[in-house]
N, C-alpha and C. Protein backbone atom coordinates (compact mmCIF):
# COMPACT_ATOMS: atom_id res chain seq x y z
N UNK A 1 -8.10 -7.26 49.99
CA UNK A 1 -7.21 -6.67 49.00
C UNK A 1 -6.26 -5.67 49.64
N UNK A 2 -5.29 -5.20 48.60
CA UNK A 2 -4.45 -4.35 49.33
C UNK A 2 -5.47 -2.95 49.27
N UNK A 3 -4.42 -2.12 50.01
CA UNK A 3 -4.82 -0.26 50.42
C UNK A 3 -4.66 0.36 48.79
N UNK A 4 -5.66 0.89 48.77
CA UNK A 4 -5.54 1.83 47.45
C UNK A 4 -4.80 2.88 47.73
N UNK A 5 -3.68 3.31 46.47
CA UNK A 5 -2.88 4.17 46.31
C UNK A 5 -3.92 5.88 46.78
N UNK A 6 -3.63 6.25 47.89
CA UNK A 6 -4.32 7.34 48.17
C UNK A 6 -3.92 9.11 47.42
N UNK A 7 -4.53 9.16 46.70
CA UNK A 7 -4.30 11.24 46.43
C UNK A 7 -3.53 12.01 47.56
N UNK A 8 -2.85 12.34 47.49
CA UNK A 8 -2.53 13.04 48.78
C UNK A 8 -3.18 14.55 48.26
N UNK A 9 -3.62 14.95 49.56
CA UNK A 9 -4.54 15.94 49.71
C UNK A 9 -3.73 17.26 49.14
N UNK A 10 -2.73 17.29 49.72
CA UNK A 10 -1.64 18.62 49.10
C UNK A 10 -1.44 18.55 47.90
N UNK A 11 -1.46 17.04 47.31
CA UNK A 11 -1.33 16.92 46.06
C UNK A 11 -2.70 17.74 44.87
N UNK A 12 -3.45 17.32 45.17
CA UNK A 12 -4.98 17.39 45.06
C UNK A 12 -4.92 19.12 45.40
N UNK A 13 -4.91 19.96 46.12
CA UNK A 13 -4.84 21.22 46.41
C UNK A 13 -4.03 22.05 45.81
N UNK A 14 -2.80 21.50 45.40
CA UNK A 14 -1.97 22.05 44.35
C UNK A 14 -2.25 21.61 43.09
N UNK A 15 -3.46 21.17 42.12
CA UNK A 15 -3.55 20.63 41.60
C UNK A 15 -2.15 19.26 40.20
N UNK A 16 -1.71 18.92 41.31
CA UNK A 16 -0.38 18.10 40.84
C UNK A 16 -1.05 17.16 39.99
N UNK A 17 -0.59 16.48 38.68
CA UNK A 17 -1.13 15.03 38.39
C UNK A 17 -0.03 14.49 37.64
N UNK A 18 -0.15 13.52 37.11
CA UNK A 18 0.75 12.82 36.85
C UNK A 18 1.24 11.05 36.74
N UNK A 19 2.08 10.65 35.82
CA UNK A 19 2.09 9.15 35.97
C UNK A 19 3.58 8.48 37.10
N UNK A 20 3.45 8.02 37.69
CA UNK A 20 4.65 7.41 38.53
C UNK A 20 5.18 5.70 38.28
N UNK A 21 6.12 5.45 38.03
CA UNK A 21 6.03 3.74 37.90
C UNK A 21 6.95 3.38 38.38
N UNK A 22 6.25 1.72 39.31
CA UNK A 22 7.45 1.18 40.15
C UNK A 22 7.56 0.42 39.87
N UNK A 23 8.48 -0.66 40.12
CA UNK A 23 8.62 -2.28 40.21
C UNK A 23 8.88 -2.13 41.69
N UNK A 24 8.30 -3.54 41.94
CA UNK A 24 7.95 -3.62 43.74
C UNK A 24 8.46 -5.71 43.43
N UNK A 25 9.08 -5.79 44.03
CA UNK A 25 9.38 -7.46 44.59
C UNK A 25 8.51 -8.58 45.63
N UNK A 26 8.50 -9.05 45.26
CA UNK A 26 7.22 -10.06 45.85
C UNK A 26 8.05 -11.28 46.02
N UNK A 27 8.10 -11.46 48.15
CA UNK A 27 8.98 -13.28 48.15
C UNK A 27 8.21 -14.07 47.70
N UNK A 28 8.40 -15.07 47.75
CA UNK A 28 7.61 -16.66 47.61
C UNK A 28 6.47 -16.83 49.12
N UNK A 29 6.70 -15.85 49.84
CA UNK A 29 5.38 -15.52 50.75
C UNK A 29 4.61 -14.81 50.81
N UNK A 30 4.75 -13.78 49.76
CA UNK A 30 3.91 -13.08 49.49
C UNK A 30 4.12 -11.70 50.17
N UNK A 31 5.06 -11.68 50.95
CA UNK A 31 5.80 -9.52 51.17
C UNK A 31 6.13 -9.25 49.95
N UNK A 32 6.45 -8.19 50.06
CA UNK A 32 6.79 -7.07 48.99
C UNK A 32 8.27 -7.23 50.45
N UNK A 33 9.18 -7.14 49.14
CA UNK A 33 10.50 -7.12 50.05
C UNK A 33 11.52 -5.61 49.17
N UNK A 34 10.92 -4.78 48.17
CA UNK A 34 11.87 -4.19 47.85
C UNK A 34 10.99 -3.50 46.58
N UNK A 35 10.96 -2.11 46.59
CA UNK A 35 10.07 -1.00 45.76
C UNK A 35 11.12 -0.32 45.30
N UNK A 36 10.95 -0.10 44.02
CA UNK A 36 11.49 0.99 43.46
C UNK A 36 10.96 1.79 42.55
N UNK A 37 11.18 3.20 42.29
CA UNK A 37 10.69 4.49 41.94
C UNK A 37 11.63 4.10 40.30
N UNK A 38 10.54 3.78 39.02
CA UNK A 38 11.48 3.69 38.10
C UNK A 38 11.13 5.03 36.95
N UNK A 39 10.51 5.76 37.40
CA UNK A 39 9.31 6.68 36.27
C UNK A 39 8.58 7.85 37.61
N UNK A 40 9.42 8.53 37.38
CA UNK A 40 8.74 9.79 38.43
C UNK A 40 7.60 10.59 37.80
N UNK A 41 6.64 10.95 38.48
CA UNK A 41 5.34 11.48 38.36
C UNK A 41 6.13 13.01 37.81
N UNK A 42 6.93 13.43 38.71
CA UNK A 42 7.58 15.00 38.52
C UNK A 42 7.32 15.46 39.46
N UNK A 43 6.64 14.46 40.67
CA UNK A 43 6.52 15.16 42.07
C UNK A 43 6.47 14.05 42.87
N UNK A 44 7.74 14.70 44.10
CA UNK A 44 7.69 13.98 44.73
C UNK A 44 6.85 13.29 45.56
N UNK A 45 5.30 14.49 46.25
CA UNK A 45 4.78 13.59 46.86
C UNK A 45 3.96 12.62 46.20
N UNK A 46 3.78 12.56 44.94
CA UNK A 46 3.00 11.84 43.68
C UNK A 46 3.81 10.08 44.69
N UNK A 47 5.30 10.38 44.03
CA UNK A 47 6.12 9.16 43.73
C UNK A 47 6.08 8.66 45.19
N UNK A 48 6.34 9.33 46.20
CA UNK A 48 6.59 8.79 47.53
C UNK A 48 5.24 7.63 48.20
N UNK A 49 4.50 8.92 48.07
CA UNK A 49 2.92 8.17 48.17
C UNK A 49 2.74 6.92 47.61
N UNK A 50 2.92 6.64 46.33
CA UNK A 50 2.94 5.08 45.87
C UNK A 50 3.92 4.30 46.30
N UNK A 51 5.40 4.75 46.24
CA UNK A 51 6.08 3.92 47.46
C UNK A 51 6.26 3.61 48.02
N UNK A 52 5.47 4.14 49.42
CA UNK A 52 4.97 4.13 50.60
C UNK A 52 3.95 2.99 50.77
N UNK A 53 2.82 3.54 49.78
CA UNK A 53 1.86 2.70 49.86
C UNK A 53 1.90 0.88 49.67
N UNK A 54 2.93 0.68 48.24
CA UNK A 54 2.93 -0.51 47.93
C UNK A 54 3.43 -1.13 48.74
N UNK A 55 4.63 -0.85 49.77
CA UNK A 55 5.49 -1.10 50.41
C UNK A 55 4.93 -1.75 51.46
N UNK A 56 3.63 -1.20 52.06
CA UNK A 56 2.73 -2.45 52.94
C UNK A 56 1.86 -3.13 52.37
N UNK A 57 1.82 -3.65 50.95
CA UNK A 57 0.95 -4.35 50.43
C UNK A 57 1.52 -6.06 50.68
N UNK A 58 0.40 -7.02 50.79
CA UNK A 58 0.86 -7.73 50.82
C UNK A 58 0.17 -8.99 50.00
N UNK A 59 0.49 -9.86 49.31
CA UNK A 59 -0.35 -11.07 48.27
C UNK A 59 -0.12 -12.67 49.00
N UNK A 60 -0.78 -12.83 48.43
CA UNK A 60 -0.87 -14.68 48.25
C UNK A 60 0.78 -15.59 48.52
N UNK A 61 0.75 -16.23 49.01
CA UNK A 61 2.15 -16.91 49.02
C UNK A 61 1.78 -17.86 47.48
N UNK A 62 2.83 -17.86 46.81
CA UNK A 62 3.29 -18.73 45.57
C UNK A 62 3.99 -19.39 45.48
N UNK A 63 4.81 -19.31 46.49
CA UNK A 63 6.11 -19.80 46.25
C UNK A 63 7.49 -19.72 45.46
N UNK A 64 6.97 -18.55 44.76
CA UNK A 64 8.20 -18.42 43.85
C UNK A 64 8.45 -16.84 44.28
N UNK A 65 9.09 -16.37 43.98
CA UNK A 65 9.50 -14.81 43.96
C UNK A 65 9.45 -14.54 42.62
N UNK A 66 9.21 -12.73 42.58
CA UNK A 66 8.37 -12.15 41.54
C UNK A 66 9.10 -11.03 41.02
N UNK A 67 9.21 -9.71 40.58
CA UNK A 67 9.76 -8.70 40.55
C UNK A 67 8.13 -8.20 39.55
N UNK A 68 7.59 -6.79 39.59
CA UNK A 68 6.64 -6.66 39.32
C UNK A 68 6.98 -5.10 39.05
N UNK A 69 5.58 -4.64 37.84
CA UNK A 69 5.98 -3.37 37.43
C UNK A 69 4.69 -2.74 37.95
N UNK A 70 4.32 -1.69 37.87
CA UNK A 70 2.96 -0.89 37.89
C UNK A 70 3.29 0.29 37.79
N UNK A 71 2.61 0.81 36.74
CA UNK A 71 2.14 2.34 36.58
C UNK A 71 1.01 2.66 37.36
N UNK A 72 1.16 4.05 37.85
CA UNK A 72 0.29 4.87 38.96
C UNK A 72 -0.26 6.20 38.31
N UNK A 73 -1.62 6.20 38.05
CA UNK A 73 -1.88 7.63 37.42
C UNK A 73 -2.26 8.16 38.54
N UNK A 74 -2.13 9.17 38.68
CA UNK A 74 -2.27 10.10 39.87
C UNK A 74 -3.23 11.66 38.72
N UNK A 75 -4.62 11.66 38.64
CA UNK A 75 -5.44 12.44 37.97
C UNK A 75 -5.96 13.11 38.78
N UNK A 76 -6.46 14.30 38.46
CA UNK A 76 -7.63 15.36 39.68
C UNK A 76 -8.91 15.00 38.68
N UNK A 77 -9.13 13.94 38.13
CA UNK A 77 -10.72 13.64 37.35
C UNK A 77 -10.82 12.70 38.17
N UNK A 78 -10.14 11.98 38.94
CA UNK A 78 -10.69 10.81 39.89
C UNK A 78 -9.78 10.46 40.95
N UNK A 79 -9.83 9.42 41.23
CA UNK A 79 -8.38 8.70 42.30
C UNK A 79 -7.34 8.36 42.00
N UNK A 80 -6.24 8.10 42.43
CA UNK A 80 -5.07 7.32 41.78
C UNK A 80 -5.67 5.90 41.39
N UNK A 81 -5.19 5.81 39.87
CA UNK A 81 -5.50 4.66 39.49
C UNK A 81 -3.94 4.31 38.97
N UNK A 82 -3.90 2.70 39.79
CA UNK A 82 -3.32 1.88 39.63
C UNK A 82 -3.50 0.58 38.07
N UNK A 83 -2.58 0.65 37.26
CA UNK A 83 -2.93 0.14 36.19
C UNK A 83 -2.78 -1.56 36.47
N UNK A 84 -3.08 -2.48 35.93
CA UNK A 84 -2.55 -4.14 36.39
C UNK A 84 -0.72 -3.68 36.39
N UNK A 85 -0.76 -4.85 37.36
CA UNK A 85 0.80 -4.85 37.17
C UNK A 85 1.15 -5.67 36.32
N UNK A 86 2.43 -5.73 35.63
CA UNK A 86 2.86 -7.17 34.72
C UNK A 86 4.42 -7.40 35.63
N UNK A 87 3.96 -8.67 35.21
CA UNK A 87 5.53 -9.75 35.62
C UNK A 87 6.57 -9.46 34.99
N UNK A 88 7.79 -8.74 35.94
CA UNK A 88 8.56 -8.18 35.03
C UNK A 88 9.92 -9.32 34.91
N UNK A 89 9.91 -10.45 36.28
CA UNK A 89 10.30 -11.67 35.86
C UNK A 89 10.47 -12.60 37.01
N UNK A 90 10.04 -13.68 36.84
CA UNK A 90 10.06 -14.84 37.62
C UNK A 90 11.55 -15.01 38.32
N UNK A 91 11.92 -15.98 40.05
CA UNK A 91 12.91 -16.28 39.73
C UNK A 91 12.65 -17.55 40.26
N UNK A 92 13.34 -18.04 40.13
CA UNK A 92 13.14 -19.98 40.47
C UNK A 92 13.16 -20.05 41.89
């Protein structure tokens, strides 16, 4: 599986929390070819951190290309939790 969205420790020490949401692009091989920050946490290292992170994730080849959403809770009651992503749209 991919790397779980990590807390950043400064984050966590300043007690920061917060929701962040991206859409991240997926080729027909399965990179992530293109992340974007659409819903800022209200901190940057919240938002960067998940950008960062998704940005070396990598899936299944499909063959089709994807465009994809995910919300990122970033809580001090647990870890960043990553919600499912949904298909934000197919392209041929």
């Amino acid at each position: 599986g991919n790397k779980k969205i990590p807390y950043p420790t400064m984050a966590r020490f300043r007690k920061l929390e917060g929701e962040t949401i991206v859409n991240y692009a997926v080729s027909a091989e399965g990179n992530v070819t293109d992340v974007t920050l659409v819903q800022s946490s209200g901190h940057t290292i919240l938002d960067d951190t998940a950008v960062d992170t998704i940005k070396t994730w990598k899936f299944s080849p499909t063959g089709k290309d994807g465009i994809y959403e995910r919300p990122i809770h970033f809580s001090l009651k647990g870890e960043a939790l990553p919600s499912p992503s949904r298909l934000r749209r197919s392209k041929p």
